[in-house]
Every structure is written in C-alpha cells, then in structure tokens.
C-alpha atoms as a PDB file:
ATOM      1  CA  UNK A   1     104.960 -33.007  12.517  1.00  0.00           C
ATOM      2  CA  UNK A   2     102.575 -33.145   9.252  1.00  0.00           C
ATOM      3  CA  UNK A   3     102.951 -30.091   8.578  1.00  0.00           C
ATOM      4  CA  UNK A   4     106.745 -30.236   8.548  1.00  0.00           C
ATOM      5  CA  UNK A   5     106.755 -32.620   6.434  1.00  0.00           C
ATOM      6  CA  UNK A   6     103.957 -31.098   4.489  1.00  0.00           C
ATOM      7  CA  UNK A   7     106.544 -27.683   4.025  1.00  0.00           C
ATOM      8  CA  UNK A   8     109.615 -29.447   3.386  1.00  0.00           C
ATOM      9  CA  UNK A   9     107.776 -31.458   0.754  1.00  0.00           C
ATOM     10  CA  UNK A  10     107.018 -28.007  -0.914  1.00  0.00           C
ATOM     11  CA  UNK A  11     110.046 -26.570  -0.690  1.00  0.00           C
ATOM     12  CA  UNK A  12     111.578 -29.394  -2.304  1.00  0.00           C
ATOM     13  CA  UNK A  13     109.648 -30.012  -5.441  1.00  0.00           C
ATOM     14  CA  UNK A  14     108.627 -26.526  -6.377  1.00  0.00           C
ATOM     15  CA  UNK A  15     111.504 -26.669  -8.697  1.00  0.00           C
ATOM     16  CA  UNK A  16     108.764 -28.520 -10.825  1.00  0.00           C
ATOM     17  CA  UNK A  17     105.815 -26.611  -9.600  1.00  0.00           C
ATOM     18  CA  UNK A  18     104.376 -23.522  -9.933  1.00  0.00           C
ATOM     19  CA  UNK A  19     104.053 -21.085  -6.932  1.00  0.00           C
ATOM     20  CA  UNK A  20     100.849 -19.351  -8.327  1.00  0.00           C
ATOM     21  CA  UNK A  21      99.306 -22.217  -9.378  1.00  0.00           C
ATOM     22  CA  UNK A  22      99.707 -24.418  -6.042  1.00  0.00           C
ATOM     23  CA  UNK A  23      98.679 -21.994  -3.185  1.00  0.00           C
ATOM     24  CA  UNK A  24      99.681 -23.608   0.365  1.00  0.00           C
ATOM     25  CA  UNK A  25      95.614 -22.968   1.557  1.00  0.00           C
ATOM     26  CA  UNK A  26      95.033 -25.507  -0.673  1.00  0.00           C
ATOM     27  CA  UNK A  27      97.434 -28.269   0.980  1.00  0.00           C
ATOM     28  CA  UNK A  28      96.023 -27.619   3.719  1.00  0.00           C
ATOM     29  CA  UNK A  29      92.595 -28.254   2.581  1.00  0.00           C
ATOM     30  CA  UNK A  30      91.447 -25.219   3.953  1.00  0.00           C
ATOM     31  CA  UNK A  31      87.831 -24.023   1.707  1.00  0.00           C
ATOM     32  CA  UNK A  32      87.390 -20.544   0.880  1.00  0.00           C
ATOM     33  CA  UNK A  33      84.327 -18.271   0.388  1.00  0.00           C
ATOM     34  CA  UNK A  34      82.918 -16.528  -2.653  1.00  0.00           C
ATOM     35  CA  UNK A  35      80.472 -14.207  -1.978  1.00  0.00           C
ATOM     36  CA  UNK A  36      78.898 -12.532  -5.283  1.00  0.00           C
ATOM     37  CA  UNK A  37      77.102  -9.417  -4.864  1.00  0.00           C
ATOM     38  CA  UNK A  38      74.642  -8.883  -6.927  1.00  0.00           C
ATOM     39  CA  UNK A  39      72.346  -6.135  -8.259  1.00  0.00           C
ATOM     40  CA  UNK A  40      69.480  -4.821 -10.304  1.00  0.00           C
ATOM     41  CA  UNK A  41      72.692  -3.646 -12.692  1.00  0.00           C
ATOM     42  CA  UNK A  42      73.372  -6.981 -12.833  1.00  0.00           C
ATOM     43  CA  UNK A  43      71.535 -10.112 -11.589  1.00  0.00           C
ATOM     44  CA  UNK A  44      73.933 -12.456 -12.436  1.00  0.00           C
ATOM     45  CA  UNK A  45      76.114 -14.027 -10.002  1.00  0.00           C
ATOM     46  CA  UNK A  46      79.520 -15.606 -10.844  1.00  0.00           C
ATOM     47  CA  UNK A  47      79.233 -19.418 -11.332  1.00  0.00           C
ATOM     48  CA  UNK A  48      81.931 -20.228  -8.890  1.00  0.00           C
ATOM     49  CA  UNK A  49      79.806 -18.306  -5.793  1.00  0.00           C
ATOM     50  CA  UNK A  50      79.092 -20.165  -2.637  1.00  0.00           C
ATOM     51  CA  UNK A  51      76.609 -17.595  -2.133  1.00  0.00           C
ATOM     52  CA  UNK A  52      74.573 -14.690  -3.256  1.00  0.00           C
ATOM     53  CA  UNK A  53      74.635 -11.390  -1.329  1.00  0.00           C
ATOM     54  CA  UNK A  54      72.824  -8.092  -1.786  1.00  0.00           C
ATOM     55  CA  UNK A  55      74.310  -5.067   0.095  1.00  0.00           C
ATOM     56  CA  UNK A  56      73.291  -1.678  -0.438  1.00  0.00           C
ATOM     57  CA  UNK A  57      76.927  -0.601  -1.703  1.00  0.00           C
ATOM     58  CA  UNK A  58      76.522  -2.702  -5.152  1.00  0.00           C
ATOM     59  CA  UNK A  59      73.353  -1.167  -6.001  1.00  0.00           C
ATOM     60  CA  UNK A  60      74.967   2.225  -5.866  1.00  0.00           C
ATOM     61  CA  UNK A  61      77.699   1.037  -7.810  1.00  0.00           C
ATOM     62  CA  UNK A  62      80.570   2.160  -4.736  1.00  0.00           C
ATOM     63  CA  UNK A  63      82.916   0.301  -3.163  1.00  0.00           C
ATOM     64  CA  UNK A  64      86.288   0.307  -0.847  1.00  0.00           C
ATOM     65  CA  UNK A  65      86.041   3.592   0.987  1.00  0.00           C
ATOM     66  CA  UNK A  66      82.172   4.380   0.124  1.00  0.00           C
ATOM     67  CA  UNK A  67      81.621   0.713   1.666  1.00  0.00           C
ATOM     68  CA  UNK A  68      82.035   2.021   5.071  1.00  0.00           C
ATOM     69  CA  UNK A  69      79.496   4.235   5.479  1.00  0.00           C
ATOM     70  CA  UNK A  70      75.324   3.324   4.782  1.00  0.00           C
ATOM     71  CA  UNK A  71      74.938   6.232   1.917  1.00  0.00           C
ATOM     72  CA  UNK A  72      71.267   6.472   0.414  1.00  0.00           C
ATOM     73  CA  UNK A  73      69.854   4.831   3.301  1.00  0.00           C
ATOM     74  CA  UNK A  74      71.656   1.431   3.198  1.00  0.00           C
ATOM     75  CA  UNK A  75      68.724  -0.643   4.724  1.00  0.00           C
ATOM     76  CA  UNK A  76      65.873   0.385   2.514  1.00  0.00           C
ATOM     77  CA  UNK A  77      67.907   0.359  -0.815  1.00  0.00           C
ATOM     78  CA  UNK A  78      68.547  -3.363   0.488  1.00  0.00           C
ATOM     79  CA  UNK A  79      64.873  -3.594   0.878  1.00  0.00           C
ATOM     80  CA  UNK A  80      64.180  -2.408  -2.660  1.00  0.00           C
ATOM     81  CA  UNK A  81      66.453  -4.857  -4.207  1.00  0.00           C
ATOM     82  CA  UNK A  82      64.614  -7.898  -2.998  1.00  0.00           C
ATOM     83  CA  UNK A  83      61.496  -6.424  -4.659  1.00  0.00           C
ATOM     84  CA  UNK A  84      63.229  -5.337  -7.783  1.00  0.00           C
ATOM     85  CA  UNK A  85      65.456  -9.086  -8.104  1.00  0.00           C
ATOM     86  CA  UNK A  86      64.190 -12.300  -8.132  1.00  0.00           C
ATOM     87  CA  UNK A  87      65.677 -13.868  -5.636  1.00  0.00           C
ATOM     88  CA  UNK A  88      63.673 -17.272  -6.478  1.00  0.00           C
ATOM     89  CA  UNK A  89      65.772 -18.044  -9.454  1.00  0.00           C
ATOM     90  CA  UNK A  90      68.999 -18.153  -7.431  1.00  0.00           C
ATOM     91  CA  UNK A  91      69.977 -22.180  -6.384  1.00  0.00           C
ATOM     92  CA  UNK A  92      72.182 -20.845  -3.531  1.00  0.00           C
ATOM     93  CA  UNK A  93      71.648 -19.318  -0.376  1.00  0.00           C
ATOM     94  CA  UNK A  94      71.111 -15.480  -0.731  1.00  0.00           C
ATOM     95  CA  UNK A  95      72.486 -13.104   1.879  1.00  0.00           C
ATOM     96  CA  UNK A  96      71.527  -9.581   3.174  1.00  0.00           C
ATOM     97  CA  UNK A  97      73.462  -7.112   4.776  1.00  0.00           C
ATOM     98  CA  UNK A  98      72.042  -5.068   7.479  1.00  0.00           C
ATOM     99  CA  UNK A  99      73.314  -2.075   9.087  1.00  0.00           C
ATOM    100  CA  UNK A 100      72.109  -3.029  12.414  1.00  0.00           C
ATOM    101  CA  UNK A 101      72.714   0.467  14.138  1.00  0.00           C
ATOM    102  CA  UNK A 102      69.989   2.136  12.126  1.00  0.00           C
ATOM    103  CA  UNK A 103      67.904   3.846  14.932  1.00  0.00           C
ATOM    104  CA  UNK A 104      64.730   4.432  12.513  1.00  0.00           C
ATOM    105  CA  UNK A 105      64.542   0.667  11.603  1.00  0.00           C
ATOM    106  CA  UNK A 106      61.762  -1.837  13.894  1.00  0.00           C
ATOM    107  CA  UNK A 107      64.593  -5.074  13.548  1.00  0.00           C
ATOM    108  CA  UNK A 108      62.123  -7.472  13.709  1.00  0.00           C
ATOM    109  CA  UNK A 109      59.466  -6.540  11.427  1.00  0.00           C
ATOM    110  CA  UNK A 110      62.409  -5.568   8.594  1.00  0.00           C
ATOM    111  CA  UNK A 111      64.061  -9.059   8.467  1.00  0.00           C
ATOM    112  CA  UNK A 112      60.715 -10.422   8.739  1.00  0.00           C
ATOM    113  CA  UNK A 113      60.047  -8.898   5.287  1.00  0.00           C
ATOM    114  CA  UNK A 114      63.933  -9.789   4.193  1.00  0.00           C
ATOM    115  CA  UNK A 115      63.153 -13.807   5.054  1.00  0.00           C
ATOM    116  CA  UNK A 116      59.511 -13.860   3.340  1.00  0.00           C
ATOM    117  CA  UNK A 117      60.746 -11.962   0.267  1.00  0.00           C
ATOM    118  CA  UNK A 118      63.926 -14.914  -0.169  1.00  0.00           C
ATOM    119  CA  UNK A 119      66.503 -13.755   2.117  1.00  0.00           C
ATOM    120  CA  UNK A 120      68.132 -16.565   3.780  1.00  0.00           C
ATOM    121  CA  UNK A 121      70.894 -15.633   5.299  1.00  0.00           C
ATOM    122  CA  UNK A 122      71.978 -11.729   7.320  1.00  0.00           C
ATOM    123  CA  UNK A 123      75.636 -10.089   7.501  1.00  0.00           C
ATOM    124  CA  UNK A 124      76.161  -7.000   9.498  1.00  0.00           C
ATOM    125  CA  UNK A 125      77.031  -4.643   6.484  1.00  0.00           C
ATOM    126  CA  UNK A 126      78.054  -2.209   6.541  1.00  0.00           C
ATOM    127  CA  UNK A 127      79.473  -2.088  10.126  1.00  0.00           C
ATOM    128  CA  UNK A 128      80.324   0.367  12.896  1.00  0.00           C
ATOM    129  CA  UNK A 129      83.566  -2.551  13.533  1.00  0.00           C
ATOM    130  CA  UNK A 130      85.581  -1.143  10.767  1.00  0.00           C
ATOM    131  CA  UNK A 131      86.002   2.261  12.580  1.00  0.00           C
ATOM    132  CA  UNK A 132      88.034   2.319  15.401  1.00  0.00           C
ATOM    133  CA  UNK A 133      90.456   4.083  18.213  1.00  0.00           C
ATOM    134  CA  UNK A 134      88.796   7.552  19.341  1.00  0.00           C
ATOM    135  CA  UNK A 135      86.232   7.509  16.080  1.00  0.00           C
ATOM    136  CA  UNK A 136      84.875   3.950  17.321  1.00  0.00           C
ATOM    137  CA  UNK A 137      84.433   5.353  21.097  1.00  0.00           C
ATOM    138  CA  UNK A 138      82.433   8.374  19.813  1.00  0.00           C
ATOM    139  CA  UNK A 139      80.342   6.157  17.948  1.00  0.00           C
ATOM    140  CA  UNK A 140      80.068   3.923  20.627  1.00  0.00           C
ATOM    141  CA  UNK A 141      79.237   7.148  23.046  1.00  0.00           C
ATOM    142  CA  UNK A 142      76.082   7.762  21.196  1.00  0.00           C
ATOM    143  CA  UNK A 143      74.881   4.403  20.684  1.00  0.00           C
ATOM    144  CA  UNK A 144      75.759   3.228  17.196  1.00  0.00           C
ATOM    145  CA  UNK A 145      77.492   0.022  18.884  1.00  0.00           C
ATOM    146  CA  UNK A 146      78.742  -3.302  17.957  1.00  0.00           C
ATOM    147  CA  UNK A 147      76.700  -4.774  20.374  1.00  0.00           C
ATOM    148  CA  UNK A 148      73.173  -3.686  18.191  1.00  0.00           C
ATOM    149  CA  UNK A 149      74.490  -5.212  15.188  1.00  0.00           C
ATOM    150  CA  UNK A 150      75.245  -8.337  17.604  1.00  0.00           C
ATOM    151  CA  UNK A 151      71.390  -8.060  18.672  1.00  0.00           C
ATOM    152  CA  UNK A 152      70.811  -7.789  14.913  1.00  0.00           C
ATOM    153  CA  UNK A 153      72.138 -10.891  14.390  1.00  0.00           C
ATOM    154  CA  UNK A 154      70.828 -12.514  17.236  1.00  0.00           C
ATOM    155  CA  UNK A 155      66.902 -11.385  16.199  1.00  0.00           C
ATOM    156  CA  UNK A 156      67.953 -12.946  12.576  1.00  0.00           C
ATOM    157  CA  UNK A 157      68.599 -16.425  13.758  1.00  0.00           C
ATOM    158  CA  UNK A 158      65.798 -16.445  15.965  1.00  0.00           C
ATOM    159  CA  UNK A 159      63.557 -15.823  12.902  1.00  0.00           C
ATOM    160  CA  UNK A 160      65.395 -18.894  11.349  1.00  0.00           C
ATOM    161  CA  UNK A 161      67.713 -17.050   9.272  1.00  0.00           C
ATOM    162  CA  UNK A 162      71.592 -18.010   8.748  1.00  0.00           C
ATOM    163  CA  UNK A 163      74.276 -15.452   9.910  1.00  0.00           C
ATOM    164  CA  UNK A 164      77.449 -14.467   8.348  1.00  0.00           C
ATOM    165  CA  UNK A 165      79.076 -12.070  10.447  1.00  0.00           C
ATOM    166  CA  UNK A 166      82.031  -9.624  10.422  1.00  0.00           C
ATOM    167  CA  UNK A 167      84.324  -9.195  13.359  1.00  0.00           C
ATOM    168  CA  UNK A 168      87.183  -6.335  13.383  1.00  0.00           C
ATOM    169  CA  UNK A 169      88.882  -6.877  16.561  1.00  0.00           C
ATOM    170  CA  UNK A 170      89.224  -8.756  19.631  1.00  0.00           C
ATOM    171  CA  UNK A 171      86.739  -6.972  21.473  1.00  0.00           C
ATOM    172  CA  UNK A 172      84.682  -7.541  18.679  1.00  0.00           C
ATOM    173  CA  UNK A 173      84.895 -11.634  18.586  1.00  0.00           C
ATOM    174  CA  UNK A 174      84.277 -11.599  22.467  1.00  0.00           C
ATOM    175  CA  UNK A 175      80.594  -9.697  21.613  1.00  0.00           C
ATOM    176  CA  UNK A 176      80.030 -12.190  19.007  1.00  0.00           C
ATOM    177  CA  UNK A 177      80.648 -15.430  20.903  1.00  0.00           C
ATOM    178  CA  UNK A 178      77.758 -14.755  23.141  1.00  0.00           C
ATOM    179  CA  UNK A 179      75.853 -16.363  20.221  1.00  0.00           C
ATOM    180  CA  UNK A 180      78.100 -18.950  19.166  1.00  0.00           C
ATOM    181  CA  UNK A 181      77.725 -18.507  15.096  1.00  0.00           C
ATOM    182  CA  UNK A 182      78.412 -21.508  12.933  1.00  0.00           C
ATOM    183  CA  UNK A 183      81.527 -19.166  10.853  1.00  0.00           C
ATOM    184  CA  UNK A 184      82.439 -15.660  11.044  1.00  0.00           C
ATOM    185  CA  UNK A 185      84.506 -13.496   8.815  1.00  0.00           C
ATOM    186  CA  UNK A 186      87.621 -11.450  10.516  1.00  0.00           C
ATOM    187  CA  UNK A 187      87.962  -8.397   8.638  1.00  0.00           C
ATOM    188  CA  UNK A 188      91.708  -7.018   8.595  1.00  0.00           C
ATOM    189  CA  UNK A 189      90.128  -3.632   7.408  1.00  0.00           C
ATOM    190  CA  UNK A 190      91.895  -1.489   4.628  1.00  0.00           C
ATOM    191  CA  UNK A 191      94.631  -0.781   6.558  1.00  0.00           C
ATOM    192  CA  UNK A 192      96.545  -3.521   8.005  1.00  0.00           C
ATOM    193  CA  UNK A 193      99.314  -2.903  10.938  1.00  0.00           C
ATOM    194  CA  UNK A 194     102.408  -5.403  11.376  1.00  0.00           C
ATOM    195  CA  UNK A 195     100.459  -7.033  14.684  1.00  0.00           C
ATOM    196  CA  UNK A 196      97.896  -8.993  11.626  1.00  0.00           C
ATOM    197  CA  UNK A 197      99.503 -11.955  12.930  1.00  0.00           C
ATOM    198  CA  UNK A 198      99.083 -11.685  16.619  1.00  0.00           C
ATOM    199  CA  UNK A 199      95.415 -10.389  15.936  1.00  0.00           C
ATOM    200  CA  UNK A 200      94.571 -13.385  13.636  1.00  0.00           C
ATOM    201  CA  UNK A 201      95.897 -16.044  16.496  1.00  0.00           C
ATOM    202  CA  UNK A 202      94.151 -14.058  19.299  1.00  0.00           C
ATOM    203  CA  UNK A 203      90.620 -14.298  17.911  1.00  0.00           C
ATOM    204  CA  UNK A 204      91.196 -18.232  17.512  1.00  0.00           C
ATOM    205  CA  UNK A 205      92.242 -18.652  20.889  1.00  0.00           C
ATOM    206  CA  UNK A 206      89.104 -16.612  21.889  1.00  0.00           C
ATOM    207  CA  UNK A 207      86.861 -18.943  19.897  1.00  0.00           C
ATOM    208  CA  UNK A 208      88.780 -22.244  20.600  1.00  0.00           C
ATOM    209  CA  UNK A 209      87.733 -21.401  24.564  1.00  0.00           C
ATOM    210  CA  UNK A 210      83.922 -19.539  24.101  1.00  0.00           C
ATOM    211  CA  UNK A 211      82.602 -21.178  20.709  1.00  0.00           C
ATOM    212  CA  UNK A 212      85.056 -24.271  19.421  1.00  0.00           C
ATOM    213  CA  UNK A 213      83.135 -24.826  16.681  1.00  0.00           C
ATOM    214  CA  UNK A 214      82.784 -21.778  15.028  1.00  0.00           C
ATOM    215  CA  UNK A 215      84.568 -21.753  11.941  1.00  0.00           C
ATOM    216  CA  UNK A 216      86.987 -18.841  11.007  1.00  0.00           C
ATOM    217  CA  UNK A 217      87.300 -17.255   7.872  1.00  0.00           C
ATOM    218  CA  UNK A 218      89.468 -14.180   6.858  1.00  0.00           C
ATOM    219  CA  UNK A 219      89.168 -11.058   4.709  1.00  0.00           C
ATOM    220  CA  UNK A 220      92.085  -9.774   3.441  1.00  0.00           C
ATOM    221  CA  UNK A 221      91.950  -6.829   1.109  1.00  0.00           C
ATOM    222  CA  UNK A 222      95.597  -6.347   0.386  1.00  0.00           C
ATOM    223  CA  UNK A 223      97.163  -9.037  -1.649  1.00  0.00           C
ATOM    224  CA  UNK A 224     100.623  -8.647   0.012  1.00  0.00           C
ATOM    225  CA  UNK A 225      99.159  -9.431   3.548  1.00  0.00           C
ATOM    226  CA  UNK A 226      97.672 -11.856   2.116  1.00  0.00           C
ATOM    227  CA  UNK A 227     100.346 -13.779   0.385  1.00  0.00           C
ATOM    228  CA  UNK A 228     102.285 -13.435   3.392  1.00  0.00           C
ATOM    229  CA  UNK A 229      99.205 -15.552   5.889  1.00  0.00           C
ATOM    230  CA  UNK A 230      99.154 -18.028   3.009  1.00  0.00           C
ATOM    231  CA  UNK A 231     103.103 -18.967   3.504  1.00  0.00           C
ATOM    232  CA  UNK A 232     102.679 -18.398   7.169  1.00  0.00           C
ATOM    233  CA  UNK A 233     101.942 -22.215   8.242  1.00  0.00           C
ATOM    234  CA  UNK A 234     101.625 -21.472  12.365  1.00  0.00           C
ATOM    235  CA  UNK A 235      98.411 -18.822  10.257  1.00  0.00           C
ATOM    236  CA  UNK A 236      96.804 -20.886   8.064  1.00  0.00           C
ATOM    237  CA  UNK A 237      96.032 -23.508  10.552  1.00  0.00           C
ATOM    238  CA  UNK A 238      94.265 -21.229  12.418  1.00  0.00           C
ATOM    239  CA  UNK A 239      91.533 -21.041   9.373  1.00  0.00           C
ATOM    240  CA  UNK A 240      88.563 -22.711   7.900  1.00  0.00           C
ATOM    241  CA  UNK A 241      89.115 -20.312   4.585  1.00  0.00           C
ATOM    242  CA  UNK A 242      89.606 -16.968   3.340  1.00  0.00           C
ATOM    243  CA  UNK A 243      86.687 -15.172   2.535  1.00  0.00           C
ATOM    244  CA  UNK A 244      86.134 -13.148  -0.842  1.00  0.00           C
ATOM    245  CA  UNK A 245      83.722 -11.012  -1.952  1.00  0.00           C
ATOM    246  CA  UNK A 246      82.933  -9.711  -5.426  1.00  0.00           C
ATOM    247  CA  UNK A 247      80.878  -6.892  -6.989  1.00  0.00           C
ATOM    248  CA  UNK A 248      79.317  -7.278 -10.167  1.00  0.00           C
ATOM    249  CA  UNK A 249      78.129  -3.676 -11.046  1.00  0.00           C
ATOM    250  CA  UNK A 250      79.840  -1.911 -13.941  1.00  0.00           C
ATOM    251  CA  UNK A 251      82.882  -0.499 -13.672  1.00  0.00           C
ATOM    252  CA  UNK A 252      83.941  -2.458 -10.145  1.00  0.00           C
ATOM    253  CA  UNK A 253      86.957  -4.024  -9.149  1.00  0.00           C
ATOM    254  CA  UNK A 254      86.768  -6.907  -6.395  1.00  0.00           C
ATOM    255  CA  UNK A 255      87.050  -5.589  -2.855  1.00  0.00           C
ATOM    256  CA  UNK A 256      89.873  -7.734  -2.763  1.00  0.00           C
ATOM    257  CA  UNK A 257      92.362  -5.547  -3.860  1.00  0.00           C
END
C-alpha cells in the first residue's frame, strides 16, 4: 500500500520535479555501491567510493570485453599491485579480485599474502559466471567451474577476509548460498535478454528461502535496462542497491555503460 502511495505521489508532483535529479532508488531508500578501481596509473580513488578495489583489468588499462578473460596472468598482476600501491593510506576497505579457477595458484597461501599485504576484502574477478550456454558447459567440462571460485571465496572468509561476490545466474546464486555471504552482486552481463526481470525476482526468492539476510545488489551495464528496473517498483524492492564500479586508468570509461 506504501508504495502506491509512494508512486502516485510521484507521478503527481513531478510536474515540479525533475526526473534525473529524483531517481525512484532513492525513495525507496535503497544504498548503492561505488567501487573505485584503482591502479599504479593512478592511486587515487574517487572521494565518493564505498570501497577500494584492485583487479588485474585496471592495471592493464582494459575494460568491457577484455574484462572477461584473466590476460597477463590476472592473479599475479593483482599480486604486484599490492606491492607496488600502498594500500595503508586508503581509510576504506580495499578489495581484491581473484580468478579463483587458476589451476597454478596454492588458494590459501595467495590470499594469505593478499590479507597481510592490506587486502581486506576478495571478489571473484574475473569470473567463469559471465560465460554461459554451451561455452559455460565446456568450461565447466574441464574444470574451470563456478563452484572453485565458490571454494575461493569460502577459503577467503575463513582467513577473516570480507567477500563481495558476483553471481550470473540462478544456478549460480544456488552455489553461492551454501555460504550465506553478507551481499552479493547479480551481474546482468553485457548482454541483457527481455527475461532481466524474471531473473532479478528469481535470485531473491532463492535467497529469501537459503540466506534471508544476504543483501542483493545489481550490476547493470546498460543504462536503458537500467532506467527501466529503477521505474519498475515490483524490481526495486527486491534490492539493497545497485552496484557500480569505476576505473580510474587513463583513457577509461566506467563499466557502466
């Protein structure tokens, strides 16, 4: 009944408001996440961050399609950038992301060294979840699975570390609520179908039965979609936030595109 109310009230009075300056998320109270990347390029994260993230894509200066894919050897380049920045002079919480299917990596012994050289948080980036249909089952064939980077995440917060991770499906979330996370992100991927809705409002139900308190944030790359979940009431419910994340390199746009 509130939120009737709440979207009549809107529709009423925007004669003397301004669409893009009064978003509907923010009605609804609903907090969204900054995540600024950083690099050795540049070590300066944008003042409105919630957090501080270093993934291996920043430091080669690539993004959208490169981000898929762990180029250069995404896991040591991560590694390097924790000796190379000082992650001491950052006030908020500094995140890594791991690509958790890397078959030369000991797991333990590498976020060991990510936690005692300022790490404080693990994402599973990049991540076998974007790929999917007969791509994902040939990666899943020979053992580059969801279900390491879920064992990824589950060594991290063993070791005391915070997770952040990234879900692409269904399938995905059900993996992921075996360890009950405090928030996830649900990644629509670059290419999002007409069924965003129904996808969105399955992965809630999923955590509203297996892990109630897990909070649910999504990543939306294309601003369309986007505006379209943020008028979508029945949607936004359904979330704690959207989640954004931001390269700093030279020459990069958002992700958020």
């Amino acid at each position: 009944m509130l939120s009737f109310i709440i979207h009549n009230i809107y529709n009423n009075f925007n004669i003397f408001l301004k669409k893009e300056d009064i978003a509907l998320n923010k009605i609804f109270f609903i907090k969204d996440f900054y995540m600024a990347e950083v690099s050795t390029h540049n070590s300066i994260p944008a003042p409105n961050a919630d957090a501080i993230c270093l993934y291996h894509t920043a430091e080669l200066c690539i993004s959208h399609a490169g981000s898929l894919m762990p180029y250069g050897n995404a896991n040591e380049i991560v590694k390097k950038m924790c000796l190379d920045i000082k992650l001491q002079n950052f006030s908020k919480p500094v995140f890594a992301g791991v690509c958790g299917t890397d078959p030369t990596l000991l797991m333990e012994n590498y976020l060991i060294f990510l936690k005692t050289h300022g790490i404080t948080g693990i994402q599973n980036f990049p991540s076998v979840g974007i790929a999917d249909q007969i791509f994902r089952c040939n990666l899943e064939a020979v053992r580059f699975a969801y279900r390491q980077e879920i064992e990824m995440l589950r060594c991290a917060r063993e070791l005391g570390l915070d997770i952040f991770p990234f879900v692409y499906s269904l399938s995905d979330a059900m993996l992921l609520s075996q360890i009950k996370p405090k928030k996830i992100i649900f990644d629509l991927g670059f290419s999002v179908s007409s069924q965003y809705a129904d996808r969105i409002k399955a992965v809630k139900s999923l955590l509203n039965r297996t892990s109630p308190t897990t909070q649910l944030y999504l990543y939306v790359r294309n601003r369309t979609v986007k505006k379209k979940v943020q008028q979508d009431l029945s949607l936004l419910r359904l979330l704690h936030g959207f989640y954004h994340s931001n390269p700093l390199h030279k020459g990069a746009e958002p992700h958020d595109i």
